[in-house]
C-alpha atoms as a PDB file:
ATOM      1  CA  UNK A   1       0.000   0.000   0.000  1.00  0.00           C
ATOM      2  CA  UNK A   2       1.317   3.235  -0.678  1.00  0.00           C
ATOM      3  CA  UNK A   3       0.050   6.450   0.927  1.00  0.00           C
ATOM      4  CA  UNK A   4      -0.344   9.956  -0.920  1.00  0.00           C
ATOM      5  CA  UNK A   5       1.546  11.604   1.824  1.00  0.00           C
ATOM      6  CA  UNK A   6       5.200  11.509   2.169  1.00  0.00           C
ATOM      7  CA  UNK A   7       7.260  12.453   5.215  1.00  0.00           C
ATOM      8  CA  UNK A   8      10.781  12.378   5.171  1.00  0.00           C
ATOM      9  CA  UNK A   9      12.004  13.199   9.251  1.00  0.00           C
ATOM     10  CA  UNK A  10      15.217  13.297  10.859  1.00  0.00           C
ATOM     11  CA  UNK A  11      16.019  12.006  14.687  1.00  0.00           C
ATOM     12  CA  UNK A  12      12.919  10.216  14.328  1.00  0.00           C
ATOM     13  CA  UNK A  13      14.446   7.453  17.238  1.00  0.00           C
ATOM     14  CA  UNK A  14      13.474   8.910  20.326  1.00  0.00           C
ATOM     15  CA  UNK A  15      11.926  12.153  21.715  1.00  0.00           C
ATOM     16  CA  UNK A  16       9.835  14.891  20.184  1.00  0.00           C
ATOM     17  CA  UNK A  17      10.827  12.869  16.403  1.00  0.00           C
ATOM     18  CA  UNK A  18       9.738   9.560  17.543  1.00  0.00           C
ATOM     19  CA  UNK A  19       6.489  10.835  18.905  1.00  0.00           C
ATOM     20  CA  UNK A  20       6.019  12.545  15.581  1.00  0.00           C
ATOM     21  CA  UNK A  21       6.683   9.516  13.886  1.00  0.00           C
ATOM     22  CA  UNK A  22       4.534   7.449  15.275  1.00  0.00           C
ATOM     23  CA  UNK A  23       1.399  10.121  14.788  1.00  0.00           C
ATOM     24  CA  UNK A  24       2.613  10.680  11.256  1.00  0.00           C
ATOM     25  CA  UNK A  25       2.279   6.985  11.045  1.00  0.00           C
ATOM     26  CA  UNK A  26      -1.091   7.164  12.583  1.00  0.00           C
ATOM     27  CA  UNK A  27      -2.578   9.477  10.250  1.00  0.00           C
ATOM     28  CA  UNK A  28      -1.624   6.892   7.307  1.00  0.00           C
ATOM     29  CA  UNK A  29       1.894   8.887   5.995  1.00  0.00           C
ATOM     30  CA  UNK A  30       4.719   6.748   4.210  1.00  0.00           C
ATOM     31  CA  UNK A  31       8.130   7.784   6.384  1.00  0.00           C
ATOM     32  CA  UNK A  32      11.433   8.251   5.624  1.00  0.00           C
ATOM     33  CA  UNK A  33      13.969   8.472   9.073  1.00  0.00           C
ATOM     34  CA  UNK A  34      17.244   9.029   9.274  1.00  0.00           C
ATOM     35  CA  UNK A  35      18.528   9.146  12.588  1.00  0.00           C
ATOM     36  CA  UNK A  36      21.402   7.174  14.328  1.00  0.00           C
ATOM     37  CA  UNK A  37      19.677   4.291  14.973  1.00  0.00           C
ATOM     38  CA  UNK A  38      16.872   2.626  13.433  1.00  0.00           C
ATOM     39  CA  UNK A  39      13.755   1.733  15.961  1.00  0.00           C
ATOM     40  CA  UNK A  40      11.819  -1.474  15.647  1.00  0.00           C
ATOM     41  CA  UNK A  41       8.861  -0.129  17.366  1.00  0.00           C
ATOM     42  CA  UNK A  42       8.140   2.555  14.551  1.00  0.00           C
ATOM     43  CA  UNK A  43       8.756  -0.230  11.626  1.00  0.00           C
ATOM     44  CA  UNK A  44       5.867  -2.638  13.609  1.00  0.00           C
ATOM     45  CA  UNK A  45       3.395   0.229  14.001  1.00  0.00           C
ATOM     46  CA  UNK A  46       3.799   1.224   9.827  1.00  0.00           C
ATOM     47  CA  UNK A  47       3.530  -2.454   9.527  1.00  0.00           C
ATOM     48  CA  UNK A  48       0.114  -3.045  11.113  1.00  0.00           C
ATOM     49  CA  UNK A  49      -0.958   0.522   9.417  1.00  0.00           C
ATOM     50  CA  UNK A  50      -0.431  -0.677   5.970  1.00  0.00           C
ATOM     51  CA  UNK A  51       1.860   2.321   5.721  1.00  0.00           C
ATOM     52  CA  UNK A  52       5.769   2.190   4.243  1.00  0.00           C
ATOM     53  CA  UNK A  53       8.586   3.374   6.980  1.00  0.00           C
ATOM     54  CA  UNK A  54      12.029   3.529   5.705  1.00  0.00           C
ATOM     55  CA  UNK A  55      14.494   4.028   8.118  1.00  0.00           C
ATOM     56  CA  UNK A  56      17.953   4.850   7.120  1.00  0.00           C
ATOM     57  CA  UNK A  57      20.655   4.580   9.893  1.00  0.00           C
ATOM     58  CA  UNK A  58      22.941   7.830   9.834  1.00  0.00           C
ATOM     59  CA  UNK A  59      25.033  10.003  11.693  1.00  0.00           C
ATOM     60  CA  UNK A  60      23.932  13.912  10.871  1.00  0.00           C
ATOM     61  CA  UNK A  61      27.386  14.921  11.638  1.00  0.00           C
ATOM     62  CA  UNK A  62      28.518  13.601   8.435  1.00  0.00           C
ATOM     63  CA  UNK A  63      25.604  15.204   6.504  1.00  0.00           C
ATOM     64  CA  UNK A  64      27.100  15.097   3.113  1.00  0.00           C
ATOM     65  CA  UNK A  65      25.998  11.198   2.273  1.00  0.00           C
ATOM     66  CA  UNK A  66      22.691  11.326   3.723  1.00  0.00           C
ATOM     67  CA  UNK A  67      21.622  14.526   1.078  1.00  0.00           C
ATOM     68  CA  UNK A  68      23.188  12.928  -1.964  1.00  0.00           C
ATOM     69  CA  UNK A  69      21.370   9.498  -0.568  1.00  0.00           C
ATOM     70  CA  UNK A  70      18.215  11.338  -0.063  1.00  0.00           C
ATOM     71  CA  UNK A  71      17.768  13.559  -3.210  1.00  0.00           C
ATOM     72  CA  UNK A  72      18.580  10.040  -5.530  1.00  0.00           C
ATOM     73  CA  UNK A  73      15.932   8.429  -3.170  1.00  0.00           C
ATOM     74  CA  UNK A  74      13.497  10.838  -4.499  1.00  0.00           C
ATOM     75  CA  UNK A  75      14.419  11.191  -7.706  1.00  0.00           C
ATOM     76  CA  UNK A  76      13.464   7.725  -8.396  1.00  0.00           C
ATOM     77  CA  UNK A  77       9.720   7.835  -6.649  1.00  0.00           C
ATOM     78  CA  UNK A  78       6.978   8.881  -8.568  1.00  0.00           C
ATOM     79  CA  UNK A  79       5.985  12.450  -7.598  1.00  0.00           C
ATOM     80  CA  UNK A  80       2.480  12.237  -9.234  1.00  0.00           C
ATOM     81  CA  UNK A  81       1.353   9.850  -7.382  1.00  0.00           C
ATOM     82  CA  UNK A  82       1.759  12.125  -4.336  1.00  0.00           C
ATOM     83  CA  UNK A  83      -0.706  14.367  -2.482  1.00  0.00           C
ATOM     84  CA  UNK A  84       2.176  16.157  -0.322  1.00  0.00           C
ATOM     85  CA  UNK A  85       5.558  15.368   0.355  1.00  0.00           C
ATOM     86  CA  UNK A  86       7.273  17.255   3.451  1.00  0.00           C
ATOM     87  CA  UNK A  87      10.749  17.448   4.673  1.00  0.00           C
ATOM     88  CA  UNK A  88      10.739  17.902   8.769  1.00  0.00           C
ATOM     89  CA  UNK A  89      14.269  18.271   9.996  1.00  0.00           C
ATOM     90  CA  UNK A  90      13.988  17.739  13.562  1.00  0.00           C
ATOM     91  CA  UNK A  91      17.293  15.975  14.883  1.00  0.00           C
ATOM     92  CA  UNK A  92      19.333  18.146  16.966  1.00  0.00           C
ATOM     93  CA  UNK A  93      22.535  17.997  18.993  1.00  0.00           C
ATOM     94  CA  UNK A  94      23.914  19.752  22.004  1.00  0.00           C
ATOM     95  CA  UNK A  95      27.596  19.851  22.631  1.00  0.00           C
ATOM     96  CA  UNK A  96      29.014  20.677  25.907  1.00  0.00           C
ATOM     97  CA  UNK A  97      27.385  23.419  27.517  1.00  0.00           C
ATOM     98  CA  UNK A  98      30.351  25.610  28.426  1.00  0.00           C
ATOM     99  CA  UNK A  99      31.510  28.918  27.198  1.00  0.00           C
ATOM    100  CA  UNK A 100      32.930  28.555  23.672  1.00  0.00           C
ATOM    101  CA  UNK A 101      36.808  28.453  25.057  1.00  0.00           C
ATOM    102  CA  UNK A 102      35.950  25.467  26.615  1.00  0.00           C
ATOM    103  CA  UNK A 103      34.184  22.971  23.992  1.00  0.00           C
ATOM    104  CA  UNK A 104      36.913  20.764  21.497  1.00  0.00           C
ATOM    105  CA  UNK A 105      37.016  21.942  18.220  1.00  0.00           C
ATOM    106  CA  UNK A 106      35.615  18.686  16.997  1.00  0.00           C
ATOM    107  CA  UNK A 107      32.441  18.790  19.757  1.00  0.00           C
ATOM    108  CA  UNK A 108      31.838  22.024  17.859  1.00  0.00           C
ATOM    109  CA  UNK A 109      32.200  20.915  14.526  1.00  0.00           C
ATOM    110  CA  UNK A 110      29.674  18.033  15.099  1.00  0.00           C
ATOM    111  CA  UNK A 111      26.966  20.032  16.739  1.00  0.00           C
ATOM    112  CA  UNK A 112      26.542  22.692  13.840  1.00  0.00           C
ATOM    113  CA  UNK A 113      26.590  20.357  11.604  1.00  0.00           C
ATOM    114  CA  UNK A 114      23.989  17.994  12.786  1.00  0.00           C
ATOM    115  CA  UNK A 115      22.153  21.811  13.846  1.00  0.00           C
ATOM    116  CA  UNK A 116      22.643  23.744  10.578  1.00  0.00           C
ATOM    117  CA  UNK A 117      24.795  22.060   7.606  1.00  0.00           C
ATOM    118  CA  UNK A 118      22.231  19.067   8.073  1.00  0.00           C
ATOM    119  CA  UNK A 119      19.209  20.444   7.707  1.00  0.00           C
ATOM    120  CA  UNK A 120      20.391  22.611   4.675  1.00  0.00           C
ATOM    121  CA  UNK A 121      21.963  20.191   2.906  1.00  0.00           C
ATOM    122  CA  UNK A 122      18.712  18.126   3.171  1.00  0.00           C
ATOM    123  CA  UNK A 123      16.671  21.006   2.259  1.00  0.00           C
ATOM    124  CA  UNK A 124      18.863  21.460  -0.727  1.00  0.00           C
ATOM    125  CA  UNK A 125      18.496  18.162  -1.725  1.00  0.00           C
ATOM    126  CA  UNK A 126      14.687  18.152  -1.407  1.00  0.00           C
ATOM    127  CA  UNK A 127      13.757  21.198  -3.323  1.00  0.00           C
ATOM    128  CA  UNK A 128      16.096  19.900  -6.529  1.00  0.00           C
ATOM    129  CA  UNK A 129      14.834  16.435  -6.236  1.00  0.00           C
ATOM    130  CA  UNK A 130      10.902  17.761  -5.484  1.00  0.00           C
ATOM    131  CA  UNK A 131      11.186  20.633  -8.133  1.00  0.00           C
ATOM    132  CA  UNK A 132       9.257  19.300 -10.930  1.00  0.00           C
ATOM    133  CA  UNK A 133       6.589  17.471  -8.699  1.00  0.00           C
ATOM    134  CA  UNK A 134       2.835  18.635  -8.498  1.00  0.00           C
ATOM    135  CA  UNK A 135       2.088  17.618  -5.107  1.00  0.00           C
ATOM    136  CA  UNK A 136       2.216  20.082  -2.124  1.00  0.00           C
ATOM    137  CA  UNK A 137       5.837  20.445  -1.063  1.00  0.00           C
ATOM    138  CA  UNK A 138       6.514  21.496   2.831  1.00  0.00           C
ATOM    139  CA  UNK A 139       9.370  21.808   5.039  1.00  0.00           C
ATOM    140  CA  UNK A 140       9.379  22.581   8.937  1.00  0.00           C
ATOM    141  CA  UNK A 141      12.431  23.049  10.638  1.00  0.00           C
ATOM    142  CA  UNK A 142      12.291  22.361  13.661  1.00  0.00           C
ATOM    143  CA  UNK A 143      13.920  25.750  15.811  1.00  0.00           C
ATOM    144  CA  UNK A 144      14.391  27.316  19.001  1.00  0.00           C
ATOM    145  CA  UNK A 145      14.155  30.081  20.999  1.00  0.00           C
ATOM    146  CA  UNK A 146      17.235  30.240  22.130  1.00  0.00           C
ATOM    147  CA  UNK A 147      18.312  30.660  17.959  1.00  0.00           C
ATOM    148  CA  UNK A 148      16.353  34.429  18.982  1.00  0.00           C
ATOM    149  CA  UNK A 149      17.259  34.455  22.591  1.00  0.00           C
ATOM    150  CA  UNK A 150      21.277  34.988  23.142  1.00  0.00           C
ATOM    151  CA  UNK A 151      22.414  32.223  26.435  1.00  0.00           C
ATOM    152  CA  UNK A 152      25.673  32.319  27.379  1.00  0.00           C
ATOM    153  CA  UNK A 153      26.983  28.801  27.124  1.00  0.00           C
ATOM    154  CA  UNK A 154      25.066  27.955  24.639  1.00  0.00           C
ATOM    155  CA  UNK A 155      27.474  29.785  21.938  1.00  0.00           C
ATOM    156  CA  UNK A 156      27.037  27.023  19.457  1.00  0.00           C
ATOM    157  CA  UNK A 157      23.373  25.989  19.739  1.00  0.00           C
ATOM    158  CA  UNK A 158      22.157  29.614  19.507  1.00  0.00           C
ATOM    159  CA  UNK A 159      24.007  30.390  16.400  1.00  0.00           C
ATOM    160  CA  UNK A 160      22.972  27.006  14.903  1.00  0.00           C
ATOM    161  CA  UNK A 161      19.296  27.703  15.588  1.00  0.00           C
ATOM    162  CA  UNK A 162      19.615  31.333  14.835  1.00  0.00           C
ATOM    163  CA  UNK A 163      21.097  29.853  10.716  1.00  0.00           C
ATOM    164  CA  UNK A 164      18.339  27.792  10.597  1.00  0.00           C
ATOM    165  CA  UNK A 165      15.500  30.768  11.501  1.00  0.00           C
ATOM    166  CA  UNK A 166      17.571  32.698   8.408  1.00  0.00           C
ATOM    167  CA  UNK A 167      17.964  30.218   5.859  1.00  0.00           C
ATOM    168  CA  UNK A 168      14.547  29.408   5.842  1.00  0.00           C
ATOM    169  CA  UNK A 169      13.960  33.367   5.326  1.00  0.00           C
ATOM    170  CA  UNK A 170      16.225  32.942   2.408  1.00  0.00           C
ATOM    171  CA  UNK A 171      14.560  29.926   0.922  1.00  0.00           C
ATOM    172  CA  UNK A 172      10.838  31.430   1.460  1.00  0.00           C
ATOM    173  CA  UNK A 173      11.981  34.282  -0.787  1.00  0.00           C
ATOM    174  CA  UNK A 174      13.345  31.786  -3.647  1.00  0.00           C
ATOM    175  CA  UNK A 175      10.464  29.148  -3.518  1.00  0.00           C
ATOM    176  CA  UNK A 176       7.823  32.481  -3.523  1.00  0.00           C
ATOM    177  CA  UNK A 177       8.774  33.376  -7.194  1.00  0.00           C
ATOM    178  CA  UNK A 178       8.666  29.655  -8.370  1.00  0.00           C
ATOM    179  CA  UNK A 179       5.543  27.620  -9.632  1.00  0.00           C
ATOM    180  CA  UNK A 180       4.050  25.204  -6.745  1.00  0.00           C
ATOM    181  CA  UNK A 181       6.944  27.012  -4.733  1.00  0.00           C
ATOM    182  CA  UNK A 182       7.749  24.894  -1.698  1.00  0.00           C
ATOM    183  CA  UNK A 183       6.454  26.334   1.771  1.00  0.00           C
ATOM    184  CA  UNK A 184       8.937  26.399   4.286  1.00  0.00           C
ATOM    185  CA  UNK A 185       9.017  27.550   8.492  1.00  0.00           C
ATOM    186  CA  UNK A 186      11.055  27.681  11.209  1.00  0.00           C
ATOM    187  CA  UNK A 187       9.064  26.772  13.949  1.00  0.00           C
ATOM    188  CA  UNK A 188      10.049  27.092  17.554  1.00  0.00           C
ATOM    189  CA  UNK A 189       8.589  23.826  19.537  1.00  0.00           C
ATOM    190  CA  UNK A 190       8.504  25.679  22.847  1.00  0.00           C
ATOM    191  CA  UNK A 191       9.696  24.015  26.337  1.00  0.00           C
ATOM    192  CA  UNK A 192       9.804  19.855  25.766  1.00  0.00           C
ATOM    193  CA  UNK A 193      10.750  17.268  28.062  1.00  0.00           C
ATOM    194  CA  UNK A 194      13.584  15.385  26.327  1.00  0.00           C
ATOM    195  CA  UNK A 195      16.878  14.243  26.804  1.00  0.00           C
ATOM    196  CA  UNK A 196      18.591  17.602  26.134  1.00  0.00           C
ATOM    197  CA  UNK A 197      15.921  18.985  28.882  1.00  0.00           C
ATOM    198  CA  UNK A 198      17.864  16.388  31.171  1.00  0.00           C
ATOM    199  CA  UNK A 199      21.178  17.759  29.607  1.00  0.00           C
ATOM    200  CA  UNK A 200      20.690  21.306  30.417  1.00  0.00           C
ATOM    201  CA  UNK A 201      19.567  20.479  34.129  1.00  0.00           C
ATOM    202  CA  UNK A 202      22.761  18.436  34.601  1.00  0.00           C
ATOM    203  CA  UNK A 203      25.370  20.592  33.454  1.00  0.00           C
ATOM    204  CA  UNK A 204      27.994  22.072  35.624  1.00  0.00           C
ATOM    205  CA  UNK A 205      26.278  24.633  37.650  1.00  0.00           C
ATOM    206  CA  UNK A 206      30.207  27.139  37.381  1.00  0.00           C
ATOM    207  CA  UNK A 207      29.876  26.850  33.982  1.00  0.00           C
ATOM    208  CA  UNK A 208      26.086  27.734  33.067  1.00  0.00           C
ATOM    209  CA  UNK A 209      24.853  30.722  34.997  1.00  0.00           C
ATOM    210  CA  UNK A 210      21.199  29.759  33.715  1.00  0.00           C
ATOM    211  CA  UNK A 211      20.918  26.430  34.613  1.00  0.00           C
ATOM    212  CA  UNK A 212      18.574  27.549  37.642  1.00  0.00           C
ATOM    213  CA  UNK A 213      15.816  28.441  34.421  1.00  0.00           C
ATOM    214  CA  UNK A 214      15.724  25.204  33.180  1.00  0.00           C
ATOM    215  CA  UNK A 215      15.465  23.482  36.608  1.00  0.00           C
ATOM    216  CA  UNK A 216      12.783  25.970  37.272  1.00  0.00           C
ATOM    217  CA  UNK A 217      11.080  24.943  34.309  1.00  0.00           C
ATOM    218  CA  UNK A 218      11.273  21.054  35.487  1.00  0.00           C
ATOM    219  CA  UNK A 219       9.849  21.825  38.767  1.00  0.00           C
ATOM    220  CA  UNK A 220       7.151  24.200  37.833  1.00  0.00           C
ATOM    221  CA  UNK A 221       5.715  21.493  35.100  1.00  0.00           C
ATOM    222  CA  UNK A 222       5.629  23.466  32.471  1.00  0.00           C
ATOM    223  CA  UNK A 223       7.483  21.020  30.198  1.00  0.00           C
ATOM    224  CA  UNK A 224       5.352  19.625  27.430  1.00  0.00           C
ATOM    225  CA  UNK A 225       5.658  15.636  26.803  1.00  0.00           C
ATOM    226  CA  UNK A 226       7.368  14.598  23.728  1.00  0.00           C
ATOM    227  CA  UNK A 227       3.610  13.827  22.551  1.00  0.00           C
ATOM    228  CA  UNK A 228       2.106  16.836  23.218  1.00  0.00           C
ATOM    229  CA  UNK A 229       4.700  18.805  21.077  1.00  0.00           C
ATOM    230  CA  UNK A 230       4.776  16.940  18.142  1.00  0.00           C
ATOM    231  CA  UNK A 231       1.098  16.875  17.878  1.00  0.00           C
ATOM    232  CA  UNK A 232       0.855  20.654  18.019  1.00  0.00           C
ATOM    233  CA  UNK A 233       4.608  21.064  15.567  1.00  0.00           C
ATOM    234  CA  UNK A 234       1.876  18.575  13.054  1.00  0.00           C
ATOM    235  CA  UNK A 235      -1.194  20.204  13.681  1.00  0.00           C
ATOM    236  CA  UNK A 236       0.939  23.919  12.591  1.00  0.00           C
ATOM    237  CA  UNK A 237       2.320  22.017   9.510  1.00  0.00           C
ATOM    238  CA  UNK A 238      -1.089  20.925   8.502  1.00  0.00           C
ATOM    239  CA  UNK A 239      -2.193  24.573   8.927  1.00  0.00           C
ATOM    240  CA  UNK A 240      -3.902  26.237   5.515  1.00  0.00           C
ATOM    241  CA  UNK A 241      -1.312  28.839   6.263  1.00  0.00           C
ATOM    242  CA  UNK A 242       1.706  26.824   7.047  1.00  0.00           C
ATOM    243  CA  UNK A 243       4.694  28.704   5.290  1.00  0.00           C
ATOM    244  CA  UNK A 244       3.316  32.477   5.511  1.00  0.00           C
ATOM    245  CA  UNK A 245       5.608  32.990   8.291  1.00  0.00           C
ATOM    246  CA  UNK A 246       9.428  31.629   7.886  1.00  0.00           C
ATOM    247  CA  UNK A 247       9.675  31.974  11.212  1.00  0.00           C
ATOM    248  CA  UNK A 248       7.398  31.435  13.866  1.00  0.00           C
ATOM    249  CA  UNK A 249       6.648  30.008  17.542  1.00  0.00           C
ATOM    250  CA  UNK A 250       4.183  27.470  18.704  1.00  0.00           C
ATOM    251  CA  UNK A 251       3.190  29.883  21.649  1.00  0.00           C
ATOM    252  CA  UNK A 252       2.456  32.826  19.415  1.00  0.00           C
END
């Protein structure tokens, strides 16, 4: 069986992107995943679906492969047979939080790539593969606020998330003048209760003078679940008006 919708999402192995998954494969989508590791549990829920969910085992930090893998992957489908076909790059990764000094060269290079190069490359690769296709073409990147918000210790994430809000400016602008123009948004998730939740909270209190805020938030309960976010991130992508902001919030 093959659906009319087409996902392609990255870090779709645990967290906010596995939660997605699974509701993407809910509502009937074929997936693509790339993220580290594939997960069994995602492949036996397409299975009793009906739906197709590919899952490609990859390390972001080494984007290159994966967008040269992924735009031959779609140049081979059959685009008119597709209602909508959406790129959602979700996987993220936080290096040490420390001020910049501190953090190895390589911890640095790996997090802005998985952060920025990543999700450009794959967005590069989906609009040339995509271009000639009739069916709806989306792409959500998944933000932050802290790519608006300035942290100290936080150097690398900030300036990652900050690219991301930007380049999706940029490519709004080039898919607006273009026939069935990809839509494309930046979309902060708001507070989530992940693993890099549990990250922040355990860093070294002498060398993250905000590490109080995100203990606060734990305590207070204000964190959404994993579930809870993705279903609101795919209720905004579903939106009639998904792309007329580049760059947006889930709280706005």
């Amino acid at each position: 069986m093959t659906s009319p919708n087409l996902t392609i999402l990255t870090g779709a192995s645990r967290g906010m992107g596995h939660a997605m998954a699974e509701q993407l494969i809910a509502a009937g989508h074929d997936l693509l995943c790339i993220s580290r590791k594939t997960n069994d549990v995602l492949a036996g829920l397409a299975s009793r679906q009906g739906v197709a969910c590919e899952q490609w085992p990859h390390d972001l930090a080494r984007p290159e492969s994966a967008a040269a893998k992924l735009e031959t992957w779609l140049s081979r489908r059959d685009g008119a047979t597709l209602a909508s076909v959406t790129l959602i790059n979700n996987a993220g990764l936080l290096p040490r939080i420390a001020p910049l000094g501190d953090i190895p060269a390589r911890d640095l290079s790996d997090a802005l790539r998985v952060d920025l190069e990543a999700p450009m490359l794959l967005a590069g690769a989906f609009l040339r593969a995509t271009a000639g296709w009739k069916a709806q073409r989306r792409i959500l990147n998944v933000s932050s606020g802290l790519g608006r918000n300035p942290m100290a210790s936080q150097a690398a994430y900030c300036a990652a998330k900050a690219g991301m809000d930007h380049f999706s400016r940029c490519v709004a602008l080039e898919e607006a003048g273009r026939p069935n123009g990809a839509k494309i948004c930046s979309l902060a998730p708001g507070v989530i209760d992940t693993d890099m939740q549990v990250q922040l909270r355990g860093a070294d209190t002498s060398r993250f003078p905000d590490i109080d805020t995100f203990i606060g938030l734990k305590d207070k309960g204000v964190l959404a679940s994993p579930q809870e976010a993705a279903a609101r991130l795919l209720a905004f992508l579903a939106r009639p008006d998904f792309g007329s902001r580049p760059v947006a919030d889930i709280r706005d």
